[in-house]
Every structure is written in C-alpha cells, then in structure tokens.
N, C-alpha and C. Protein backbone atom coordinates (compact mmCIF):
# COMPACT_ATOMS: atom_id res chain seq x y z
N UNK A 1 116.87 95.87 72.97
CA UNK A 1 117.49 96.64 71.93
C UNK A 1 118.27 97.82 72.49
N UNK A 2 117.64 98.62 73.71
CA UNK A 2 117.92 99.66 74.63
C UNK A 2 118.62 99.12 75.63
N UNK A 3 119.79 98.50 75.72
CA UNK A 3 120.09 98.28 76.99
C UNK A 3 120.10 99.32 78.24
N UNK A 4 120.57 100.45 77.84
CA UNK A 4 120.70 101.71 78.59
C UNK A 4 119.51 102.03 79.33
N UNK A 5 117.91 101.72 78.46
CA UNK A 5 116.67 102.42 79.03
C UNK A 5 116.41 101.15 80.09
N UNK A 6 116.98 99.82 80.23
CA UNK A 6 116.54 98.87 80.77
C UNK A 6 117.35 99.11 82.16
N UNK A 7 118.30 99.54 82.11
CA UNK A 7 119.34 99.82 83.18
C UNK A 7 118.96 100.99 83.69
N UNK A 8 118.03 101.92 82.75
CA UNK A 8 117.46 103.13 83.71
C UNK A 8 116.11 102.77 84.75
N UNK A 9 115.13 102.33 83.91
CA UNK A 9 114.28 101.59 84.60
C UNK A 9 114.40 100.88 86.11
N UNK A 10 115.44 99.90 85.70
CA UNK A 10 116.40 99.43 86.93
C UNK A 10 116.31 100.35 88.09
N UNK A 11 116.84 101.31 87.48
CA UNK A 11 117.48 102.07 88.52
C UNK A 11 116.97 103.01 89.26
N UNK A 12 115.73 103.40 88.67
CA UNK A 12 114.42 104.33 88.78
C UNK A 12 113.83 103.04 90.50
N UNK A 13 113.51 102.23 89.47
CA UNK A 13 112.57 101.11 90.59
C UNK A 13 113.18 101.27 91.58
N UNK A 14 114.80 100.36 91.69
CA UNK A 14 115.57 100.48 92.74
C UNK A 14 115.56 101.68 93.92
N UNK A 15 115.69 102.87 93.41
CA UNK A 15 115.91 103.99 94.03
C UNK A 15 114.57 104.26 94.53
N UNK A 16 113.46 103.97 94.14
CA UNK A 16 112.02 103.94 95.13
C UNK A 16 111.90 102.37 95.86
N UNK A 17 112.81 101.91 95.72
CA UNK A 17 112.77 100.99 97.15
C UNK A 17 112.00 99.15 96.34
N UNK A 18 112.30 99.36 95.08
CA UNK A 18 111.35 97.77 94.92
C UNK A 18 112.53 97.14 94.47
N UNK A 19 112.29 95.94 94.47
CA UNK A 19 112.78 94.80 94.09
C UNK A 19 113.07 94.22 92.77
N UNK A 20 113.82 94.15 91.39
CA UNK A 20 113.91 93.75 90.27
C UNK A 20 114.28 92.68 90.12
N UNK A 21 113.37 92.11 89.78
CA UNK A 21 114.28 90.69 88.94
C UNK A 21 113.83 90.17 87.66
N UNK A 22 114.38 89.62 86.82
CA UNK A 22 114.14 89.00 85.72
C UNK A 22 114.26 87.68 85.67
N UNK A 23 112.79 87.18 85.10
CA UNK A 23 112.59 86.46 85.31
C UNK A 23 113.83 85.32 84.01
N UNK A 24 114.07 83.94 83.90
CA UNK A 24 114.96 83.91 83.32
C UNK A 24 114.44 83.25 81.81
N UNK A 25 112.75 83.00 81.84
CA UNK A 25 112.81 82.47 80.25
C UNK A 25 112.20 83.66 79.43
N UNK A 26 112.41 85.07 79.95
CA UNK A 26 111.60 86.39 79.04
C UNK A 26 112.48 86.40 78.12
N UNK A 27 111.69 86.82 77.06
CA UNK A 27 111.92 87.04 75.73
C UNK A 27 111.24 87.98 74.98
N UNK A 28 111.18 88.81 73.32
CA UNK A 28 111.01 89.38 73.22
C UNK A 28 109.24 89.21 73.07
N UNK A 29 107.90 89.89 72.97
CA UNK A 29 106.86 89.87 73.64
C UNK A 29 105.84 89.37 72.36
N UNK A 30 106.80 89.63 71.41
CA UNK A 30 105.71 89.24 70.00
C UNK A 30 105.24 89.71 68.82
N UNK A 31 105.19 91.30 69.69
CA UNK A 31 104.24 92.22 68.67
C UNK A 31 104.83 92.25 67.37
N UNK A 32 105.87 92.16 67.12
CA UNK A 32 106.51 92.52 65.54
C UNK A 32 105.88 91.61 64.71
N UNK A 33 105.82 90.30 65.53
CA UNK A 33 104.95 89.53 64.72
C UNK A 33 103.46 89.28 65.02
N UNK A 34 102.77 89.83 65.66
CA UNK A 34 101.57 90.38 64.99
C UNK A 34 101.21 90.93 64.36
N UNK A 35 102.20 92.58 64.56
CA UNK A 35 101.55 93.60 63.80
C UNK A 35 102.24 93.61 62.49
N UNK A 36 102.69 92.30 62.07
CA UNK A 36 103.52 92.05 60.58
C UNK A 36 101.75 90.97 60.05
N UNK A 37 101.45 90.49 60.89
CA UNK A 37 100.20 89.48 60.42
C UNK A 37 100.58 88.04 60.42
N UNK A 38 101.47 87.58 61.29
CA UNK A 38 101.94 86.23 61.44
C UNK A 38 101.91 86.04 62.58
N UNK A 39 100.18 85.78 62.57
CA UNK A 39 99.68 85.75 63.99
C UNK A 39 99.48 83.89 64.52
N UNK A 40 100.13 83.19 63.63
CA UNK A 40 100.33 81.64 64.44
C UNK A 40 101.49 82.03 64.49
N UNK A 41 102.40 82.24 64.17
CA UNK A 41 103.84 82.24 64.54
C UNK A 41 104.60 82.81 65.62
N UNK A 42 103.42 83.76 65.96
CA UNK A 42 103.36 84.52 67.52
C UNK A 42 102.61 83.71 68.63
N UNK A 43 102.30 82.85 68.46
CA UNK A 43 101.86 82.01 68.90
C UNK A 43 102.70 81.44 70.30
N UNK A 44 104.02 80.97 69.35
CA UNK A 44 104.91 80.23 70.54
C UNK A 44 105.69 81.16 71.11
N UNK A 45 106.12 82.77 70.85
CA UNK A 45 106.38 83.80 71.01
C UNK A 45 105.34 84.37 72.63
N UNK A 46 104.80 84.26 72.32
CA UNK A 46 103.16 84.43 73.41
C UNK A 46 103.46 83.47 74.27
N UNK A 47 103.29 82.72 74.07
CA UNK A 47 102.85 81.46 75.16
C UNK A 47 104.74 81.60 75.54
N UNK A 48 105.74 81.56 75.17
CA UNK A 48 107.18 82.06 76.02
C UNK A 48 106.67 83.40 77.20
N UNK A 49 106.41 84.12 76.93
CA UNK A 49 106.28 85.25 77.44
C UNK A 49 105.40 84.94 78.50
N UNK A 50 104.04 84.30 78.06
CA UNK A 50 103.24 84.16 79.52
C UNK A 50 103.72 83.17 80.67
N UNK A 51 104.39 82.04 80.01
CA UNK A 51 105.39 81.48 80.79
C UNK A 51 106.28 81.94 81.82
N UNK A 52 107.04 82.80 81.49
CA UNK A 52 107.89 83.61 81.98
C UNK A 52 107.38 84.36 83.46
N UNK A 53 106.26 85.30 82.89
CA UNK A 53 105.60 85.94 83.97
C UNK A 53 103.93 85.57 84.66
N UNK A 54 103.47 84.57 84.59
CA UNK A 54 102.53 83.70 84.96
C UNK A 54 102.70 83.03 86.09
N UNK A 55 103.38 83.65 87.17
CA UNK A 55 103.39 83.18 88.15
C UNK A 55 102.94 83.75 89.23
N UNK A 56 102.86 83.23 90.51
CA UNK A 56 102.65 84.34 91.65
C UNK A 56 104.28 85.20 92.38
N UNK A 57 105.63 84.49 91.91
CA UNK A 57 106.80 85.41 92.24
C UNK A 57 106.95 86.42 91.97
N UNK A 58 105.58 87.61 91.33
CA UNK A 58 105.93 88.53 90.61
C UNK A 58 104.63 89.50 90.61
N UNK A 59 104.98 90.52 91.56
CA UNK A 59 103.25 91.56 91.48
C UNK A 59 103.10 91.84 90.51
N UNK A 60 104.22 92.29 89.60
CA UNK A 60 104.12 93.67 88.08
C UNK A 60 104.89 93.27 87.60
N UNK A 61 104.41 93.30 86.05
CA UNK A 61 105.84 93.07 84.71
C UNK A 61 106.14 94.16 84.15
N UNK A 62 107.12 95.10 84.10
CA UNK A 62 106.97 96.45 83.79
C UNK A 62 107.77 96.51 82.46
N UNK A 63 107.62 97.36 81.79
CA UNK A 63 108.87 97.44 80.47
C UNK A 63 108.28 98.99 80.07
N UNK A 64 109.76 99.41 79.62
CA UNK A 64 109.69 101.28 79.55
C UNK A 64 109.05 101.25 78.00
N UNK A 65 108.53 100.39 77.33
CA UNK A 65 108.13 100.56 76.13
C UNK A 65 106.26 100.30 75.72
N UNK A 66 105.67 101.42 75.39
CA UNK A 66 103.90 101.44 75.73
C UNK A 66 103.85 100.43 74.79
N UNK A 67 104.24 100.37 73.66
CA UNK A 67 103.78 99.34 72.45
C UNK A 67 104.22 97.81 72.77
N UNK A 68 105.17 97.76 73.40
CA UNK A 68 105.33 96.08 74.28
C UNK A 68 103.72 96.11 75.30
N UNK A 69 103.59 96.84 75.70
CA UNK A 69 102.94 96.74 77.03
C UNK A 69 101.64 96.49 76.53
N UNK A 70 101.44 97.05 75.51
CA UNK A 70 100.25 97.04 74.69
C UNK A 70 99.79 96.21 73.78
N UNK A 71 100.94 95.70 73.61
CA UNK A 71 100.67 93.91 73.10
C UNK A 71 100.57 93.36 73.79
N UNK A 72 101.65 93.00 75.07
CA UNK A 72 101.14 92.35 76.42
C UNK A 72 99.37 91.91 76.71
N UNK A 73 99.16 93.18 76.88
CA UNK A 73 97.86 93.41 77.56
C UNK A 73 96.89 93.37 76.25
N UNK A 74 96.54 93.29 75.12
CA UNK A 74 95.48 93.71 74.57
C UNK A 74 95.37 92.19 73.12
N UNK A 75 97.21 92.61 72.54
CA UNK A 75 97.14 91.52 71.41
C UNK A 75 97.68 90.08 72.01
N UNK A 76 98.16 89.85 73.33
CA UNK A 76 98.41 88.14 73.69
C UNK A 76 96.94 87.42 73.50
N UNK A 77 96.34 88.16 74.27
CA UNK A 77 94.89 87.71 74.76
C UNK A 77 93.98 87.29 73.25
N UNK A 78 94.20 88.23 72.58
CA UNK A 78 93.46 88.46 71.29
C UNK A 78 93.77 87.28 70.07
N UNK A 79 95.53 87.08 70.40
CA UNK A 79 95.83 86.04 69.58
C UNK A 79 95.65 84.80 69.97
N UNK A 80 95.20 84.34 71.19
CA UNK A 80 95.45 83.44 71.78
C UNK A 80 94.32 83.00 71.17
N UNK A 81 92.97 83.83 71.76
CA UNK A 81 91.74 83.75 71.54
C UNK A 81 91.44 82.71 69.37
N UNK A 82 92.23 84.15 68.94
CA UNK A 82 92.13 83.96 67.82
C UNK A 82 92.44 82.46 67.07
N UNK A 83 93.58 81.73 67.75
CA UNK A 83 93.97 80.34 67.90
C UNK A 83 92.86 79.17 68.24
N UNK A 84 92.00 79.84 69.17
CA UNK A 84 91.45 78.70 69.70
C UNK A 84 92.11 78.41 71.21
N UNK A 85 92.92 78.73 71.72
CA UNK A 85 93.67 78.42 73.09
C UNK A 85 93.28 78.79 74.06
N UNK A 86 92.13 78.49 75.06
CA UNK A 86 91.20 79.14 75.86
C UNK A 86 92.42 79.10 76.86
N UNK A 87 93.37 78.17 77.38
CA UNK A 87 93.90 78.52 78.67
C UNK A 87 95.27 79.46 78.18
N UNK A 88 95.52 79.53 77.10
CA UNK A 88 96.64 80.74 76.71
C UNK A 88 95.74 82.00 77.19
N UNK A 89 94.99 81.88 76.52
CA UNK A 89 94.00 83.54 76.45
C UNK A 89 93.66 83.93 77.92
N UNK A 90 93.56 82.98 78.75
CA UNK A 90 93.04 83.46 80.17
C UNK A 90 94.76 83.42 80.40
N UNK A 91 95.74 83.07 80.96
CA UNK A 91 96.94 83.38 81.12
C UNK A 91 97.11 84.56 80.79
N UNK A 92 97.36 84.61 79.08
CA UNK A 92 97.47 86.00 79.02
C UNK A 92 97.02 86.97 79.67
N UNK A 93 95.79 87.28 79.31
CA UNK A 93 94.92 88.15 79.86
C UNK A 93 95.59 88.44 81.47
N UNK A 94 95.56 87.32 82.30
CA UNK A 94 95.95 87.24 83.53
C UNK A 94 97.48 88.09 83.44
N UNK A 95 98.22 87.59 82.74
CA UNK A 95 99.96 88.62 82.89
C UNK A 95 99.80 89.88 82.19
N UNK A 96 98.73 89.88 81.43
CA UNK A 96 98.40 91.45 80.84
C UNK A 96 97.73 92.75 81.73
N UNK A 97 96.78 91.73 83.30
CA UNK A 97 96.55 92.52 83.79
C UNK A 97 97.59 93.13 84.86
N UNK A 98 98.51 92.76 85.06
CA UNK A 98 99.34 92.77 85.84
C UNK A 98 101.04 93.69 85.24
N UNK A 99 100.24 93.99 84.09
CA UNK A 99 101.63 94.08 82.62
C UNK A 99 101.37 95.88 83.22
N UNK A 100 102.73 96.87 82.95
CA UNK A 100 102.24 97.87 83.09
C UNK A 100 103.93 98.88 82.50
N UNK A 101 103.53 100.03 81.81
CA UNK A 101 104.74 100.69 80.89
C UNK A 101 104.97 101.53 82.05
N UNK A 102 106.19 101.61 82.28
CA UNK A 102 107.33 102.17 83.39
C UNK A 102 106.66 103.61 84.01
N UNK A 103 106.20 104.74 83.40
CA UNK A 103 105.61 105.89 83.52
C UNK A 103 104.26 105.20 84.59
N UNK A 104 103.29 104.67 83.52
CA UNK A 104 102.04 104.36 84.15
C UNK A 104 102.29 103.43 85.59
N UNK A 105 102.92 102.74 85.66
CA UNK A 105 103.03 102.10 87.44
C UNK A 105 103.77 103.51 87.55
N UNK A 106 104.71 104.01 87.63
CA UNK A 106 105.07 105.15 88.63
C UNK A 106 103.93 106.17 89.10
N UNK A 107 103.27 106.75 87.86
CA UNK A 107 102.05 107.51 88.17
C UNK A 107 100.84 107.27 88.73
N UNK A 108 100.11 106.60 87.74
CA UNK A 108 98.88 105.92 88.58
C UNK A 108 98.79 104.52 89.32
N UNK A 109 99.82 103.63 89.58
CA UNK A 109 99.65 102.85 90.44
C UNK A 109 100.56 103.34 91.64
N UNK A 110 101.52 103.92 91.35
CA UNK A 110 102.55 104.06 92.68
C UNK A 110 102.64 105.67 93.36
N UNK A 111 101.59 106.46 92.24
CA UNK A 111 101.50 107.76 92.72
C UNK A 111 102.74 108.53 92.90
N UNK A 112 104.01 108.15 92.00
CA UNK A 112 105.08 108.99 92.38
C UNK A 112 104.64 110.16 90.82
N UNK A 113 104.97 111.07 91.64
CA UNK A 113 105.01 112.13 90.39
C UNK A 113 106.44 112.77 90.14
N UNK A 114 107.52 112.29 91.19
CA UNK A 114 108.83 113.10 90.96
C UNK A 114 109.87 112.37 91.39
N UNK A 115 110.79 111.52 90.34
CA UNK A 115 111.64 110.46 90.30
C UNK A 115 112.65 110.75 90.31
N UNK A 116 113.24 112.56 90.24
CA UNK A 116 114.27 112.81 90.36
C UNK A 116 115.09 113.00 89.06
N UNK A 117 113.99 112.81 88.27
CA UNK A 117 114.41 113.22 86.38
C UNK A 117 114.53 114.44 86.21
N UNK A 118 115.65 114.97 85.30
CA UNK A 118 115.65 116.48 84.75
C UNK A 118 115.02 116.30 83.15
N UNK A 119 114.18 117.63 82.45
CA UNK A 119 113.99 117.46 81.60
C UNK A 119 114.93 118.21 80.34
N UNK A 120 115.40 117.24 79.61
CA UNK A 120 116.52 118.34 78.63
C UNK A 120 115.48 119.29 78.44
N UNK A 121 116.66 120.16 77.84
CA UNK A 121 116.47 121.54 77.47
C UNK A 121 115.38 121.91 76.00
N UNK A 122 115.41 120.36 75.98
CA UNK A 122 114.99 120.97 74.10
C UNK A 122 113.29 119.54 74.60
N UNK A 123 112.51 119.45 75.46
CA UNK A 123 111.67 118.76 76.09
C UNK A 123 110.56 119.91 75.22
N UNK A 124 109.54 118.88 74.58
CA UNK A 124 108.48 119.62 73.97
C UNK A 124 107.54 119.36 75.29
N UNK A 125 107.75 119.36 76.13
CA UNK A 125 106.28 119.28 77.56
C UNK A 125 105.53 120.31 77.56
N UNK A 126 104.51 120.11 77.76
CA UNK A 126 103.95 121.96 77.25
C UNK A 126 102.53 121.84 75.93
N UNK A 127 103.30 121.10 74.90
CA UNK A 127 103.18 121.18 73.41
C UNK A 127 101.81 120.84 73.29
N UNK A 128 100.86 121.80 72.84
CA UNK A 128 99.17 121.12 72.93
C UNK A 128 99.02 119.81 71.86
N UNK A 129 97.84 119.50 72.17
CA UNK A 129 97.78 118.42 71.28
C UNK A 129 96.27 117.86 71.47
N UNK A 130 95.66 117.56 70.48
CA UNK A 130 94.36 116.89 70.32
C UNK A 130 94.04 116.20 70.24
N UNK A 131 93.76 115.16 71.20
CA UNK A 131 93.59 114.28 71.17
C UNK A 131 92.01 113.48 70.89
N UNK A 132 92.35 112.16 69.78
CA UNK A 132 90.73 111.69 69.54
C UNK A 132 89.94 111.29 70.57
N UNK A 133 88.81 111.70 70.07
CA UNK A 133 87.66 110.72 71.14
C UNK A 133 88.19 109.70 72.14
N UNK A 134 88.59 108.77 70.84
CA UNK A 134 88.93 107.03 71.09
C UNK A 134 90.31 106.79 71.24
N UNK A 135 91.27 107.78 71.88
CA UNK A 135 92.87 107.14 71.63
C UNK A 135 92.97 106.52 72.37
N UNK A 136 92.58 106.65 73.70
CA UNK A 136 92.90 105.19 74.58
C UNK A 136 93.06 104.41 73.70
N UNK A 137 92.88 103.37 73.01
CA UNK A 137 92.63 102.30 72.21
C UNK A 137 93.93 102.12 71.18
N UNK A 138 94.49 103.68 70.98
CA UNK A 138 95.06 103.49 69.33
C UNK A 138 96.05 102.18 69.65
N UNK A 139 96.71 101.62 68.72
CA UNK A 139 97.24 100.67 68.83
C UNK A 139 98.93 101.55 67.83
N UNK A 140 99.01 102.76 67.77
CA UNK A 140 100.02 103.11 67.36
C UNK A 140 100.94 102.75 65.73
N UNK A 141 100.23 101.62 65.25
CA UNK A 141 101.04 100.87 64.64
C UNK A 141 100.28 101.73 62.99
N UNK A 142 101.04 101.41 61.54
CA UNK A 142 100.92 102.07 60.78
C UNK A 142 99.19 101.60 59.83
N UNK A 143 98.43 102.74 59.76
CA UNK A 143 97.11 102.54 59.35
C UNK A 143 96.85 101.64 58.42
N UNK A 144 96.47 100.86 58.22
CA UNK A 144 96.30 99.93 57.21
C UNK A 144 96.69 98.89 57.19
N UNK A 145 98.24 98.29 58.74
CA UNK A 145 98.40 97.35 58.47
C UNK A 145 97.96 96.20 59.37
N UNK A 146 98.30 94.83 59.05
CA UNK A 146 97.17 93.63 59.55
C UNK A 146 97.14 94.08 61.34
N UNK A 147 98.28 94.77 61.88
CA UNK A 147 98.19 95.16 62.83
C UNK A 147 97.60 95.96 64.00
N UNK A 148 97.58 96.71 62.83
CA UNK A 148 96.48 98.27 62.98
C UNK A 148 95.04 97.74 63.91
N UNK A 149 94.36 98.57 64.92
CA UNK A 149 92.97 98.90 65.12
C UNK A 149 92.49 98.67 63.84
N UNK A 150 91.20 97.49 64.20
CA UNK A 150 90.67 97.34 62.86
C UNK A 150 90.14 98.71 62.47
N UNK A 151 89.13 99.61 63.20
CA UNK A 151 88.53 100.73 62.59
C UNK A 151 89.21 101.49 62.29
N UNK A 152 90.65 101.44 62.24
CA UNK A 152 91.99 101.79 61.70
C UNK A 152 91.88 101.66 60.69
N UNK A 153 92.18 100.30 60.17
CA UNK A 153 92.92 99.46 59.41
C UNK A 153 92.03 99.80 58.11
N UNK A 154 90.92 99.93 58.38
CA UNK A 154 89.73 100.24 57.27
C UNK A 154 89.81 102.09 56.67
N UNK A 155 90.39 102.68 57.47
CA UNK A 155 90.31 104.51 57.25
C UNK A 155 91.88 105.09 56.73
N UNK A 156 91.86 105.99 56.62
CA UNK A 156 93.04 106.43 55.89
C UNK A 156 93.63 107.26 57.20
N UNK A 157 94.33 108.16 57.03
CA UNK A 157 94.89 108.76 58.34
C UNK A 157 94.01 110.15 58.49
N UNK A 158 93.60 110.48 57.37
CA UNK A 158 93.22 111.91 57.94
C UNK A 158 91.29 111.34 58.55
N UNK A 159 90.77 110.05 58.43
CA UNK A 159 89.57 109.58 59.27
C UNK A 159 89.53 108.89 60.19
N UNK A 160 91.28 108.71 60.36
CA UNK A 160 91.30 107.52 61.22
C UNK A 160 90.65 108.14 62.89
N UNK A 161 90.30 107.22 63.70
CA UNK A 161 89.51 107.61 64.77
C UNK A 161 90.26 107.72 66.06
N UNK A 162 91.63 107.33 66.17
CA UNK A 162 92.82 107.14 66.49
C UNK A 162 93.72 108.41 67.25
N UNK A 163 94.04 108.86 65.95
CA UNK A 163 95.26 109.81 65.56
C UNK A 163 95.38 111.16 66.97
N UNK A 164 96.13 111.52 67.33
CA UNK A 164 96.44 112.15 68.19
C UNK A 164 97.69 112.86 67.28
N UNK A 165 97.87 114.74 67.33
CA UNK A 165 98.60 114.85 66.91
C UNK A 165 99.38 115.93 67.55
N UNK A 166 100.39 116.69 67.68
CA UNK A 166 101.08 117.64 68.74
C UNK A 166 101.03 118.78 67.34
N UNK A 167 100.37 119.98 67.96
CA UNK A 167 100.74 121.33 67.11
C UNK A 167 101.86 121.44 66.82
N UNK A 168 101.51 121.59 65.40
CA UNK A 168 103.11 121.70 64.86
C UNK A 168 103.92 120.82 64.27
N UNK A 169 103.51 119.49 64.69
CA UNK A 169 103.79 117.99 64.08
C UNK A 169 102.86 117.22 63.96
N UNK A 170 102.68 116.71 62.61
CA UNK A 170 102.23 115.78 62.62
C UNK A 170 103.00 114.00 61.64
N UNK A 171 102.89 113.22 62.31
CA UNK A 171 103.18 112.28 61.24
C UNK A 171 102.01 111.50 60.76
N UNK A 172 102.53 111.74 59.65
CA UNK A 172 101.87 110.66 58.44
C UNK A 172 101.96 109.32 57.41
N UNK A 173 101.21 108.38 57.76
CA UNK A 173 101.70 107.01 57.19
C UNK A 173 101.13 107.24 55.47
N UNK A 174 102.51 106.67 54.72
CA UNK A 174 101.62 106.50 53.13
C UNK A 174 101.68 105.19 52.89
C-alpha cells in the first residue's frame, strides 16, 4: 500500500550490509481477513504466504508493519490450527518464527540502535505512557471485533487488559 516505506526498509537493510530479496509468490498476509472473521477464506491467503517464505533461501521475513508481523506470527498458526491443517499450522508457526517487524530485527536481533534516521521535529519520543500488564499480547485491532484478543473481545475499552495509552492521547473504539 506504502510503496515508499518498502523502499525505505530496502534501503535501511541494504546500507547495514544484508541482502533483499523478494520472494516472487508473496502476497498480502491475511489479517484483514481474519480480523474481519472470515477465517476459511484466509485460509488460502495463509497457506500463499507460507509458501512464499517456507523455505531455507531465506533467514528473516521482515515487513515495516507490527500488525502484518503479528498475524504472521500469532494468527497463521491459530487459523491453520483452527481449520484442522496440522502441516499448515507447523509451517506457519515455522515462517512466524522467523517473521520479524523492521524496528525489532534492527534492535533486538541485529543490535543496531543507530540507522542513521533523523527524528522530525514534531516526534512525540519522550511521551510517557502506561502500559498494561499484558500488552505484549494486544492484538491492536478494534475491541469487540471477531479479531480482537479474545479477553478483549469480551471487555469494553476502559477493562480491556490490553490498552496502552500515551499521556495526553488516548484512542477510543465505539
């Protein structure tokens, strides 16, 4: 949808010395149609995707977007499962562990902390924020829907177990 952030990415990797390629049957990863609840129809959506990167030509599948990455890794596996498809679900699982959002391989797998980015001027970095117990987990997507963290999906926003919010902002799903 971003061509620009895909060409930054690119160019980030490149300039620390790795190798890019795309693989040629990737496609888009699914989640819209999970977290819509048309979870057979993601089905052949899934199984494209693990195709794609299910091989050994490829250490890391990276994409600058956490909520791809996070379907990758958490809802392939889950839907697969949910199907009945024991060798989808281990595939998955397998390209999910290997799946990783552009920030997180730079930081904690590749230990770069300084890529040579400036931060605009108007960068909330700084900005406190409280984070839940349980956000590792949140699944980002809007409370209530088939998508949602089930212990989500069941709470409203101000119980949800989730929610992470920055002083000063918060958003709210109705």
């Amino acid at each position: 949808m971003y061509p620009a952030t895909a060409r930054a990415t690119v160019k980030i990797l490149e300039r620390l010395g790795h190798e890019v390629v795309f693989p040629s049957g990737q496609a888009c990863c699914g989640q819209m149609h999970v977290n819509s609840g048309y979870i057979k129809e993601a089905v052949p959506v899934i199984a494209n995707h693990v195709n794609a990167f299910d091989t050994e030509d490829y250490d890391v599948a990276i994409a600058p977007s956490g909520s791809c990455v996070a379907s990758v890794k958490h809802q392939h596996p889950m839907v697969a499962r949910a199907c009945g498809d024991k060798d989808l679900e281990a595939r998955a699982t397998a390209v999910g562990a290997k799946t990783y959002e552009l920030s997180e391989l730079l930081v904690d797998v590749l230990g770069v902390t300084d890529a040579g980015a400036q931060l605009a001027p108007t960068s909330r970095i700084g900005s406190p924020t409280t984070p839940a117990a349980t956000a590792c987990a949140c699944c980002g997507w809007v409370i209530g829907s088939p998508g949602c963290w089930p212990p989500c999906r069941e709470s409203t926003w101000q119980s949800c177990p989730k929610r992470t919010s920055a002083a000063g902002s918060v958003a709210r799903s109705r």
